[in-house]
N, C-alpha and C. Protein backbone atom coordinates (compact mmCIF):
# COMPACT_ATOMS: atom_id res chain seq x y z
N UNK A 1 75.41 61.85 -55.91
CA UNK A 1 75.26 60.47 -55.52
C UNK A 1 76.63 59.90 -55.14
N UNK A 2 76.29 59.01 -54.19
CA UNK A 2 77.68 58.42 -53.91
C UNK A 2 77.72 56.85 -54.03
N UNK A 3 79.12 55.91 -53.55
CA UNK A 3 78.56 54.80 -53.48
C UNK A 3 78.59 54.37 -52.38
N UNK A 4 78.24 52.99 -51.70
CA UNK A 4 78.01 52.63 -50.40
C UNK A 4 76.86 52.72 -50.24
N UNK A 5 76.49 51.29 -49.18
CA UNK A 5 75.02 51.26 -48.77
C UNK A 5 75.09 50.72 -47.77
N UNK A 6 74.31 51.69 -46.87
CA UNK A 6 74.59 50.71 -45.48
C UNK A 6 73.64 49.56 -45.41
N UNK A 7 73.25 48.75 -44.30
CA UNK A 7 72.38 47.95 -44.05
C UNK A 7 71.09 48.15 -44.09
N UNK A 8 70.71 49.06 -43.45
CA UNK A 8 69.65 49.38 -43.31
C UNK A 8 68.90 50.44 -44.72
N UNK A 9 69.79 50.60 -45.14
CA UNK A 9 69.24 51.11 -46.68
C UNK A 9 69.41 49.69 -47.46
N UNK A 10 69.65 49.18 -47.52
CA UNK A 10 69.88 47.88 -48.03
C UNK A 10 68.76 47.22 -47.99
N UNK A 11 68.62 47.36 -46.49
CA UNK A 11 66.89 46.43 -46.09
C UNK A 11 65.54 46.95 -46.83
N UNK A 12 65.94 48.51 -46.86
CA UNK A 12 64.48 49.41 -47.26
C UNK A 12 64.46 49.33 -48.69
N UNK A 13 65.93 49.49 -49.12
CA UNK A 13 65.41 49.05 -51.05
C UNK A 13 65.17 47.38 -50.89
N UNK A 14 65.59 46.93 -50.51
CA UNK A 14 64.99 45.02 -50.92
C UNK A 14 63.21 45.35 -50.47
N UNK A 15 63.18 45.54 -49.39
CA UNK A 15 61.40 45.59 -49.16
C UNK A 15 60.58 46.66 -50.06
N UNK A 16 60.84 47.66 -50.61
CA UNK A 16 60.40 48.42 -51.38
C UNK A 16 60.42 47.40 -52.62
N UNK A 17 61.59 47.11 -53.30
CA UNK A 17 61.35 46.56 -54.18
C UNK A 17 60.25 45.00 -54.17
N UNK A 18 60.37 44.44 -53.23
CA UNK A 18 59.46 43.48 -52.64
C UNK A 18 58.12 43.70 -53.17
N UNK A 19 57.78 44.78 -52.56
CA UNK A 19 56.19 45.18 -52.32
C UNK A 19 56.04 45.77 -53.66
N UNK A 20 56.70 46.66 -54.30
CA UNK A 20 56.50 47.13 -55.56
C UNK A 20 56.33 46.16 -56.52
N UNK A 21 57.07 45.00 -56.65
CA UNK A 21 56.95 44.28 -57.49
C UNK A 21 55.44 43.21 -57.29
N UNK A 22 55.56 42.93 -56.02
CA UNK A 22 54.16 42.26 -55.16
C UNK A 22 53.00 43.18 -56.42
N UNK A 23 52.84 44.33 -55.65
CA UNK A 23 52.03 45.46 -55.77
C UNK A 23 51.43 45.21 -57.93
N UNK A 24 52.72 45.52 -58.42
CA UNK A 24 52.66 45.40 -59.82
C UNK A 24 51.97 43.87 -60.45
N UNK A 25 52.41 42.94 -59.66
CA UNK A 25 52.07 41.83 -60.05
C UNK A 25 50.57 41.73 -59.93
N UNK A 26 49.67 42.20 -58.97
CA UNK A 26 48.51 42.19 -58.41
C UNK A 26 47.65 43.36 -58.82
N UNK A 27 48.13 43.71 -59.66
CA UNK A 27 47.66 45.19 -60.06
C UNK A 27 47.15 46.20 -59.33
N UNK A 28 47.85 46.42 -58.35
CA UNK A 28 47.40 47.41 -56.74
C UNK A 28 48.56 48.24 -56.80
N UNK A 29 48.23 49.13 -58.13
CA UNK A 29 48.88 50.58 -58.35
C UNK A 29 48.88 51.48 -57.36
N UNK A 30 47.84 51.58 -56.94
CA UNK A 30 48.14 52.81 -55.46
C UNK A 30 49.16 52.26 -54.30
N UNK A 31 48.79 51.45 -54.10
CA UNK A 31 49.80 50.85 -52.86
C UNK A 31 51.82 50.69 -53.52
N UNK A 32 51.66 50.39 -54.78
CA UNK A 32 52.80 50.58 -55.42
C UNK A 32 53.51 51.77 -54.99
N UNK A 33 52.51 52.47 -55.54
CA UNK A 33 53.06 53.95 -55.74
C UNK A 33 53.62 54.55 -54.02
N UNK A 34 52.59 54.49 -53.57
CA UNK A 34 52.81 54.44 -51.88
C UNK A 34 54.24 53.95 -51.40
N UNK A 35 54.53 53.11 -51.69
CA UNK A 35 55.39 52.53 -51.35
C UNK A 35 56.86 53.35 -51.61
N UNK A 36 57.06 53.63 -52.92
CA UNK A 36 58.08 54.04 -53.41
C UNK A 36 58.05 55.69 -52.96
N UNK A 37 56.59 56.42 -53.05
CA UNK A 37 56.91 57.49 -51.63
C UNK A 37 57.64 57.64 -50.79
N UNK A 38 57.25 56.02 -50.03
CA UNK A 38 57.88 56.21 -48.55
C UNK A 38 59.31 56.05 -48.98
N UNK A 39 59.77 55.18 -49.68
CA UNK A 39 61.03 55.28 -49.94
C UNK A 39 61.65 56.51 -50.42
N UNK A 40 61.11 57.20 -51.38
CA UNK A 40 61.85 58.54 -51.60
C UNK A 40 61.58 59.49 -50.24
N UNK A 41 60.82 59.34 -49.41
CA UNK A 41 60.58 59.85 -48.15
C UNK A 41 61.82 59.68 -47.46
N UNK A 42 62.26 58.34 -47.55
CA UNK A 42 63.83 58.36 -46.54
C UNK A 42 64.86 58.53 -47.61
N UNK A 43 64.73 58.60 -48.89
CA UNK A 43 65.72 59.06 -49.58
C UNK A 43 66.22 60.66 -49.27
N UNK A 44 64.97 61.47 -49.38
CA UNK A 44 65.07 62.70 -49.16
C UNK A 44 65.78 63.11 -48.16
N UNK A 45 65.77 62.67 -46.62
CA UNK A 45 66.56 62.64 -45.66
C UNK A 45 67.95 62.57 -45.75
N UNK A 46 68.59 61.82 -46.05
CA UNK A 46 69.69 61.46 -46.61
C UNK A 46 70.75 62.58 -46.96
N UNK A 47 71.61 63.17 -46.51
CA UNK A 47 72.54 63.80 -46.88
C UNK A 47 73.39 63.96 -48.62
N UNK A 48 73.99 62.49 -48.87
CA UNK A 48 74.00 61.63 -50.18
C UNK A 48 73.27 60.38 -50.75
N UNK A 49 72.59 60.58 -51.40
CA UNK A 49 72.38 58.68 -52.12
C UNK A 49 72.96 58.44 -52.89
N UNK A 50 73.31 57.05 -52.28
CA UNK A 50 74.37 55.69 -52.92
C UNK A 50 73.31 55.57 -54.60
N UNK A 51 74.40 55.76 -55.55
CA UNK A 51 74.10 55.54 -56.75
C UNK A 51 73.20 54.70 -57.63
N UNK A 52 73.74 53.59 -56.79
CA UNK A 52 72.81 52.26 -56.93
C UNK A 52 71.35 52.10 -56.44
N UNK A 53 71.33 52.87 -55.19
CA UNK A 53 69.86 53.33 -55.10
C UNK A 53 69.18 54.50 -55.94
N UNK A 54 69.39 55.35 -56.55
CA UNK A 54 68.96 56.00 -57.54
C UNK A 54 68.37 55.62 -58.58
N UNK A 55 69.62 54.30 -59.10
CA UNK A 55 69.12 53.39 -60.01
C UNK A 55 68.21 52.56 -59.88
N UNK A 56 67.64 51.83 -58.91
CA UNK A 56 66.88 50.94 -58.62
C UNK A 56 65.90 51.69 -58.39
N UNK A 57 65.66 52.75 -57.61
CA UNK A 57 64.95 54.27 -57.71
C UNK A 57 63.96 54.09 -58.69
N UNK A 58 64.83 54.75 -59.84
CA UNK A 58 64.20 54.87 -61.16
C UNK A 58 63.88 53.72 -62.06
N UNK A 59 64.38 52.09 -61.97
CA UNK A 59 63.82 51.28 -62.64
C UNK A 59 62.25 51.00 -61.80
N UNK A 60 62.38 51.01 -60.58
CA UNK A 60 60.27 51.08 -60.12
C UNK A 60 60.06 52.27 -60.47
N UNK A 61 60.70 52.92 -60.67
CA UNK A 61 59.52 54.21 -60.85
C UNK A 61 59.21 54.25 -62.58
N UNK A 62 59.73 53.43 -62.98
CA UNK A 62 59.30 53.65 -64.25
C UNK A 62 58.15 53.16 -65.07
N UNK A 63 57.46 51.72 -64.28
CA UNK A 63 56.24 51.84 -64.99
C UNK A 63 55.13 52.85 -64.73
N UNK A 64 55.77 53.53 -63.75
CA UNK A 64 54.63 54.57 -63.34
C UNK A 64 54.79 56.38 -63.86
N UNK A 65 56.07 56.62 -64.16
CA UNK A 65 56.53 57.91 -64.55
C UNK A 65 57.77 57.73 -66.09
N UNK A 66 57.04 56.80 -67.32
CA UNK A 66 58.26 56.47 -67.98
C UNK A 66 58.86 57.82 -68.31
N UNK A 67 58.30 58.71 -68.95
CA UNK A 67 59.13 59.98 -69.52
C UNK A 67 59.61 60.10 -68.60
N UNK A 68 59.54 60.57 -67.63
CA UNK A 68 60.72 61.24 -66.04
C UNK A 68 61.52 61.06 -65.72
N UNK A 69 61.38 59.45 -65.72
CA UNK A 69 62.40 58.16 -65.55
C UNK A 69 63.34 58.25 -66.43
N UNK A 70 63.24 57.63 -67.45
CA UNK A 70 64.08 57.90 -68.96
C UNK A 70 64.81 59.09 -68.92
N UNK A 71 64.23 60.24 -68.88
CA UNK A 71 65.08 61.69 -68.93
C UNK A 71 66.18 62.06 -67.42
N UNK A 72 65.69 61.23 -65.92
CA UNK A 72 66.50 61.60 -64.92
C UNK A 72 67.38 60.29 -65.44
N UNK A 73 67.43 59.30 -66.05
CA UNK A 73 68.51 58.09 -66.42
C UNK A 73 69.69 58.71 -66.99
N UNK A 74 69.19 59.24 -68.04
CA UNK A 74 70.09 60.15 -69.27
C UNK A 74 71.08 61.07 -68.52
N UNK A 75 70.16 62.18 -67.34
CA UNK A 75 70.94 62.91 -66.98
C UNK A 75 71.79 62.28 -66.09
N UNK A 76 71.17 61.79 -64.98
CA UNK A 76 72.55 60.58 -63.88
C UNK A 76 73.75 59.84 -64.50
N UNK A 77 73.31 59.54 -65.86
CA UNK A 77 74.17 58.76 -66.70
C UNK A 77 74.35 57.16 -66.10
N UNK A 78 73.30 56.50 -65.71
CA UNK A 78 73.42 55.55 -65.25
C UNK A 78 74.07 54.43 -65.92
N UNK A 79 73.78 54.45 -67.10
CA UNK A 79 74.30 53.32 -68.34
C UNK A 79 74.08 53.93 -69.49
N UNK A 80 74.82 52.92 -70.55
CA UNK A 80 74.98 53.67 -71.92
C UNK A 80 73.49 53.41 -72.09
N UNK A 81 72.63 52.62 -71.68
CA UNK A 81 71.55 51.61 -72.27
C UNK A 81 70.34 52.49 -71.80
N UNK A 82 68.68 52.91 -72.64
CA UNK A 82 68.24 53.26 -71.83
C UNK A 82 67.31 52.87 -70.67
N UNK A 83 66.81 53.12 -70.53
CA UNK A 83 65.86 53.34 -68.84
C UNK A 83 65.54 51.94 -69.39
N UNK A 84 64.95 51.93 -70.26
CA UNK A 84 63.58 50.97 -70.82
C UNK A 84 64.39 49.41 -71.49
N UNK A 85 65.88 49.65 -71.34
CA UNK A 85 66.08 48.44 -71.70
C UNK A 85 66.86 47.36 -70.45
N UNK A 86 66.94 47.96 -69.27
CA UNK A 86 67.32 47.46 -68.55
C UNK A 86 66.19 46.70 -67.68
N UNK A 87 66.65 45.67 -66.91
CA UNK A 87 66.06 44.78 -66.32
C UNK A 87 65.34 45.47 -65.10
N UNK A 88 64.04 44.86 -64.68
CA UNK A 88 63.63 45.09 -63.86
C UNK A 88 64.22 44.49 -62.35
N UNK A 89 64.44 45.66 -61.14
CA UNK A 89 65.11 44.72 -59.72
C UNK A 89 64.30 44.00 -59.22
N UNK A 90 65.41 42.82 -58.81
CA UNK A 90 64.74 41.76 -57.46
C UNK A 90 65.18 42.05 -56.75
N UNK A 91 63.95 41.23 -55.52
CA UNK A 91 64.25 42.10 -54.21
C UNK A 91 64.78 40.57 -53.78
N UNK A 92 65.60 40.31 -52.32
CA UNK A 92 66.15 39.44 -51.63
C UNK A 92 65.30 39.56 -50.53
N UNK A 93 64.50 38.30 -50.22
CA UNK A 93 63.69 38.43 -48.91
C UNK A 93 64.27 38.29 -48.02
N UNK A 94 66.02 37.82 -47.70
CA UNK A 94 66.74 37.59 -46.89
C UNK A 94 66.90 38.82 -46.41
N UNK A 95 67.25 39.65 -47.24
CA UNK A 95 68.11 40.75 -47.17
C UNK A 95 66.94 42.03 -46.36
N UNK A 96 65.19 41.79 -46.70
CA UNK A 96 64.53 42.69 -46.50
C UNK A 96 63.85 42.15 -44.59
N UNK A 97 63.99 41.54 -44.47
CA UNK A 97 64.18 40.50 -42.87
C UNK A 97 64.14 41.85 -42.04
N UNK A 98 63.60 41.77 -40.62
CA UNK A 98 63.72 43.03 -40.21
C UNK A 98 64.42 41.89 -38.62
N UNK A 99 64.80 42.51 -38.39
CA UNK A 99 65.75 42.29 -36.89
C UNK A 99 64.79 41.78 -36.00
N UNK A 100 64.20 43.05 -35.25
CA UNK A 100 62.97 43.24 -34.57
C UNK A 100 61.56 43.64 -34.84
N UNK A 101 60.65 43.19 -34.28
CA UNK A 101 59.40 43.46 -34.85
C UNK A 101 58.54 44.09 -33.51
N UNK A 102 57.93 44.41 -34.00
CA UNK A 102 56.71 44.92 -32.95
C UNK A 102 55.26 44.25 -32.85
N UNK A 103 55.07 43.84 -31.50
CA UNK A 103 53.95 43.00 -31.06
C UNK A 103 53.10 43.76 -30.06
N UNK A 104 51.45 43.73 -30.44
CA UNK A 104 51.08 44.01 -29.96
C UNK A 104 50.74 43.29 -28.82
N UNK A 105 50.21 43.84 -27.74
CA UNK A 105 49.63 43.15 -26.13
C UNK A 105 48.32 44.12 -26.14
N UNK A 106 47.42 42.62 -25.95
CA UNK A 106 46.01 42.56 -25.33
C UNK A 106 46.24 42.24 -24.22
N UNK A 107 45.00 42.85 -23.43
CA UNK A 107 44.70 41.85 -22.01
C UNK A 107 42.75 41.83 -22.26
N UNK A 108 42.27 41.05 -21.81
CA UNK A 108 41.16 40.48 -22.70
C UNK A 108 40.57 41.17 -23.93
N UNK A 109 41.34 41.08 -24.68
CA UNK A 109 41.09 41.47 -26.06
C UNK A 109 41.19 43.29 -26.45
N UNK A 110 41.63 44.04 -24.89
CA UNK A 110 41.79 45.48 -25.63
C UNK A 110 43.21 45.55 -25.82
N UNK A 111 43.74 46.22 -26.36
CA UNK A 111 45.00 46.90 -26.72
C UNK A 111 45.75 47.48 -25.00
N UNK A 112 46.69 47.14 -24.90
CA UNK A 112 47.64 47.45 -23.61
C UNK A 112 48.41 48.01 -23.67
N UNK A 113 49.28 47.79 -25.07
CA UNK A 113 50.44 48.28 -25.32
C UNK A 113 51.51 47.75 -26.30
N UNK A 114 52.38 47.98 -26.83
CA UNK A 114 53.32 46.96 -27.50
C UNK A 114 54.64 46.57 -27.20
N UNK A 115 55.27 46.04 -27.40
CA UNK A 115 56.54 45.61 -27.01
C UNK A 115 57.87 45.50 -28.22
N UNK A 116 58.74 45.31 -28.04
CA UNK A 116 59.61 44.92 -28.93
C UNK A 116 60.57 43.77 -28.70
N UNK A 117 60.41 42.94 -29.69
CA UNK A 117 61.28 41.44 -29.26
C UNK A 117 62.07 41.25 -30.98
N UNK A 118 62.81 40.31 -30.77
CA UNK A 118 63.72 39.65 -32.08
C UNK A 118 62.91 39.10 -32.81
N UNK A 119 63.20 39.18 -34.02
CA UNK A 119 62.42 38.71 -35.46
C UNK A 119 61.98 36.52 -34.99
N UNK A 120 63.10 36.36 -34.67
CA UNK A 120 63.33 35.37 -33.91
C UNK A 120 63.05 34.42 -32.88
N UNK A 121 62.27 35.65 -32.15
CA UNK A 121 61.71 35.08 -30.97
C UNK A 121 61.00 34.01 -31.02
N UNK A 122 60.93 33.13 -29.89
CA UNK A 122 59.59 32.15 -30.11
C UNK A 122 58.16 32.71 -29.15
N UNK A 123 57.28 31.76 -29.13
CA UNK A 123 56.49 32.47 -28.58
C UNK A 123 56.58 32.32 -26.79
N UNK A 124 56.78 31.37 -26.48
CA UNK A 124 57.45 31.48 -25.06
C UNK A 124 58.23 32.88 -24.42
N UNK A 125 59.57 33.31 -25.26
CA UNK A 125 59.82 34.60 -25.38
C UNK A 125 59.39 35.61 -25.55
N UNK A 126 58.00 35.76 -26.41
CA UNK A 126 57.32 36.57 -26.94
C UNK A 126 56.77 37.33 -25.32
N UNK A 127 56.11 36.51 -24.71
CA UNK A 127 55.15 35.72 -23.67
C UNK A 127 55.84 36.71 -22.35
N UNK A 128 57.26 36.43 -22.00
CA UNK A 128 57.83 36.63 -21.30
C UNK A 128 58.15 37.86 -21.31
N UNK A 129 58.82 38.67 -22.59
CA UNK A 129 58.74 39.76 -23.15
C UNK A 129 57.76 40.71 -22.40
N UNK A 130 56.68 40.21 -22.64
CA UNK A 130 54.88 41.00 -22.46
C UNK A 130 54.87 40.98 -21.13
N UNK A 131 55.31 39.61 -20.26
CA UNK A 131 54.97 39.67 -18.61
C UNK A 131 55.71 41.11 -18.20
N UNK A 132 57.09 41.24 -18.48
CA UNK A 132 57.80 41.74 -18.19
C UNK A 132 58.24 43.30 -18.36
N UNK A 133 57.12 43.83 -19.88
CA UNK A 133 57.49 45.22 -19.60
C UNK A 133 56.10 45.56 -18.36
N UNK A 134 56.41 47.06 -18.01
CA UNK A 134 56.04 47.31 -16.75
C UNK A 134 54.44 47.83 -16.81
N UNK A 135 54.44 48.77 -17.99
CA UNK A 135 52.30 48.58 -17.94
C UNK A 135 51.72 47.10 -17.82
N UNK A 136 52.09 46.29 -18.89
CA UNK A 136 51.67 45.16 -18.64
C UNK A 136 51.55 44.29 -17.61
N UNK A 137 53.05 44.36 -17.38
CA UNK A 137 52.75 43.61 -15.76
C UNK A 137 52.12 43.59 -14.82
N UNK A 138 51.67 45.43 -14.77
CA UNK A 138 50.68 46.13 -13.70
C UNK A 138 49.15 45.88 -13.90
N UNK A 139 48.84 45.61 -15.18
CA UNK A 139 47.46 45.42 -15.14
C UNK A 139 47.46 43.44 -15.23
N UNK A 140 48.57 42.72 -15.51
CA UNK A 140 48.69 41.65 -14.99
C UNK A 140 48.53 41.16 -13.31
N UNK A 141 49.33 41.89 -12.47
CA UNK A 141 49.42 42.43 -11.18
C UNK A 141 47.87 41.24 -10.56
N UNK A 142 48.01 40.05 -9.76
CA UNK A 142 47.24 39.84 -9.11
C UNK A 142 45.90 39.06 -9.42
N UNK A 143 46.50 39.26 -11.02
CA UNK A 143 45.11 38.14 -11.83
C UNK A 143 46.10 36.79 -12.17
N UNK A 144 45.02 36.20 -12.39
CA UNK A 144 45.62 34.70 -12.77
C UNK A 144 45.07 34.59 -14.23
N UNK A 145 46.41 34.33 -15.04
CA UNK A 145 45.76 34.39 -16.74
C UNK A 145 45.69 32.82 -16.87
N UNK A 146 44.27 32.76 -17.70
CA UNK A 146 43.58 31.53 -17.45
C UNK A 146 44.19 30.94 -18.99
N UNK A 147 44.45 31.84 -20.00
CA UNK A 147 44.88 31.60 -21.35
C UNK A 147 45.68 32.64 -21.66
N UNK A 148 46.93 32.36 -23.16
CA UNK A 148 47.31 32.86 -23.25
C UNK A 148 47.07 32.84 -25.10
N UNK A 149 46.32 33.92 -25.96
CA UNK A 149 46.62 33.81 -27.09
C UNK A 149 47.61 34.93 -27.60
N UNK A 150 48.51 33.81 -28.74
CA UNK A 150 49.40 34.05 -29.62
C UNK A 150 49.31 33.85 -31.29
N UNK A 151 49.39 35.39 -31.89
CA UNK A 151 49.21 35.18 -33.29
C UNK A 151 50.52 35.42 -33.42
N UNK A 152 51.43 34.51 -34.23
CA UNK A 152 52.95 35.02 -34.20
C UNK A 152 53.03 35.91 -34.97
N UNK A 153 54.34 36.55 -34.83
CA UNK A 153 54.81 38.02 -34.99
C UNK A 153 53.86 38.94 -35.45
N UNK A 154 53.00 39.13 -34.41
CA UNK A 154 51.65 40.11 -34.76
C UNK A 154 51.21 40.61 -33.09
N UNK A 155 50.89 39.68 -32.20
CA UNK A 155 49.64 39.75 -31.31
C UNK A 155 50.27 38.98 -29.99
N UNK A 156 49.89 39.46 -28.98
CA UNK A 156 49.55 38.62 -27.64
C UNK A 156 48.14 39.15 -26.95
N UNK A 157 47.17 37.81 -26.47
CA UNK A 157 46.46 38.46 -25.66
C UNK A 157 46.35 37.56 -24.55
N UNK A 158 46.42 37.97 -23.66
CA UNK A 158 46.50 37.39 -22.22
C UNK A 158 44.81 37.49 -21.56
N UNK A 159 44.50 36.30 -21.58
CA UNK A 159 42.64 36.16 -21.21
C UNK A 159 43.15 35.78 -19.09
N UNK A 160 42.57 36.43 -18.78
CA UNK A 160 42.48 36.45 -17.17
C UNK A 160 40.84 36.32 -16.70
């Protein structure tokens, strides 16, 4: 393990911890568990993991694996203290924010394609975004869109 965390590991433990804790609160153990998969999924990738993610690692994983937990604590040597007396993590919703998002495009209500715009965008942008990549435009091509629905950061469908 090392230390350092970039951003984007930064983002994936705040939203993991997010949803895990979501998950725990609501008692929707499978999706918990899921979750922290995917995260050890991009852990595994990883050349080194930053220490601090290990730790935060193993405090979600512990209402679900306490013996495992407890015994990989001991060996990492995370603290004098064990597994079970340390605090459970919060997540920062600031911090779990994603940049860009992905929107889907309808054109009367089927699926067209998706796009990618800023977390940020408004829907005007959104809008413009969609005119502008090039499938879309083409099956835009020559119709006159009579409406335009917008579910934000989810959906466009363009009614012609």
């Amino acid at each position: 393990m090392v230390d350092g965390l970039t951003p984007e590991l930064e983002k994936l433990q705040h939203k993991t911890i997010l949803k895990v804790t979501d998950d725990l609160e609501n008692l929707r153990f499978n999706t918990a568990i899921a979750a922290l998969i995917e995260f050890n999924n991009e852990l595994v990738q990883m050349e080194s993991v930053p220490k601090e993610v290990g730790r935060v690692f193993l405090l979600l994983l512990a209402p679900f694996a306490p013996h495992i937990a407890e015994e990989i604590w001991e060996i990492c040597q995370f603290s004098e203290h064990e597994l079970s007396d340390e605090r459970f993590p919060t997540g920062d919703p600031e911090k779990a924010k994603d940049d860009e998002i992905t929107i889907a495009v309808q054109i009367q209500g089927k699926m067209r394609g998706t796009i990618q715009v800023p977390a940020s965008a408004t829907d005007e942008e959104m809008k413009m975004a969609a005119k502008s990549d090039p499938k879309i435009a083409k099956r835009l091509e020559g119709n006159e869109i009579r409406r335009v629905i917008i579910v934000p950061q989810r959906l466009i469908n363009f009614i012609i």
